[in-house]
Protein backbone atom coordinates (compact mmCIF):
# COMPACT_ATOMS: atom_id res chain seq x y z
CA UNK A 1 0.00 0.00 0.00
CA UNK A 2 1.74 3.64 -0.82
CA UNK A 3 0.92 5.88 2.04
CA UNK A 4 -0.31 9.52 1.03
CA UNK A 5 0.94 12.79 2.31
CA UNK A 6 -1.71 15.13 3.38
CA UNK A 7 -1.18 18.65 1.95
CA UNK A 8 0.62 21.32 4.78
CA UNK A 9 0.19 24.35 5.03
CA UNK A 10 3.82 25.34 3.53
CA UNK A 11 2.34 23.33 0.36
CA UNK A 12 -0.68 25.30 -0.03
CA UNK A 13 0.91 28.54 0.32
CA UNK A 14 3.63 27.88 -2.00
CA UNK A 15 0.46 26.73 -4.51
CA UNK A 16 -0.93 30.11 -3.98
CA UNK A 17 2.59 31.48 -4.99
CA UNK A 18 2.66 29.73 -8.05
CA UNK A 19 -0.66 30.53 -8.88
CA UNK A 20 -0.05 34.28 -8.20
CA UNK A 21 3.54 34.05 -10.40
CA UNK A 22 0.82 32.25 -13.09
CA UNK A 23 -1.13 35.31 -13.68
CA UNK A 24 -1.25 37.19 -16.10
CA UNK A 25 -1.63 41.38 -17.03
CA UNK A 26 -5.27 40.25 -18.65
CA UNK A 27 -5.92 38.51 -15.05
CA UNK A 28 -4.23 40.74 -12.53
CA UNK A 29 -6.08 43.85 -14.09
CA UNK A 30 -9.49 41.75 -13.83
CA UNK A 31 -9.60 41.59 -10.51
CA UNK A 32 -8.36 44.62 -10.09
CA UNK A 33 -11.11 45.97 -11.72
CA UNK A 34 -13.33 43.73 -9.52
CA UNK A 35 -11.62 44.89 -6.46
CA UNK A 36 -11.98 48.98 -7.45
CA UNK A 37 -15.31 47.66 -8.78
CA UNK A 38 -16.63 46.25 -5.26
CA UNK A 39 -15.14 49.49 -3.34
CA UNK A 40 -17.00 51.72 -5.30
CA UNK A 41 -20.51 49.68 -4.69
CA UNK A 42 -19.64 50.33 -0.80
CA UNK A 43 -18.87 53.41 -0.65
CA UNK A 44 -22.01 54.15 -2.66
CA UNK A 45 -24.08 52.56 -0.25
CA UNK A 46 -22.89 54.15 2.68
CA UNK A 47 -23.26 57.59 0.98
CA UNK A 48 -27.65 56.61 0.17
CA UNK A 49 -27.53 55.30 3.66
CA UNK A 50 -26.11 58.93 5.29
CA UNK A 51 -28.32 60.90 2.28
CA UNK A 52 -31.85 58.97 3.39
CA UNK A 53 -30.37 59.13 7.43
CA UNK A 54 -29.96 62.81 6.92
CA UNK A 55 -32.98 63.43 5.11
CA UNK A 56 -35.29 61.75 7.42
CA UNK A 57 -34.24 63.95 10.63
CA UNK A 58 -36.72 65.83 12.15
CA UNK A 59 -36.06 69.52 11.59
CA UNK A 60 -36.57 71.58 14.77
């Protein structure tokens, strides 16, 4: 019977290195573009949220 390693964590993280060294510009930029992409969405949000916050105040 052959006897299997089991992955450590030193293995995954130098899969995640190759995988990072794999990408390329196309790639990178993608989720880039996601990342920028997401930020955006949040910050958005937060701004309706203050807007309709502000707006509903009572006004004395």
């Amino acid at each position: 019977m052959s006897e299997e390693k089991e992955p450590t964590q030193a293995d995954a993280a130098s899969s995640n290195e190759d995988k990072a060294k794999n990408e390329t510009p196309e790639t990178a930029t993608g989720k880039n573009r996601a990342l920028w992409t997401g930020a955006a969405v949040g910050i958005g949000s937060a701004a309706i949220v203050a807007a309709l916050l502000y707006a509903n105040k009572r006004r004395k």
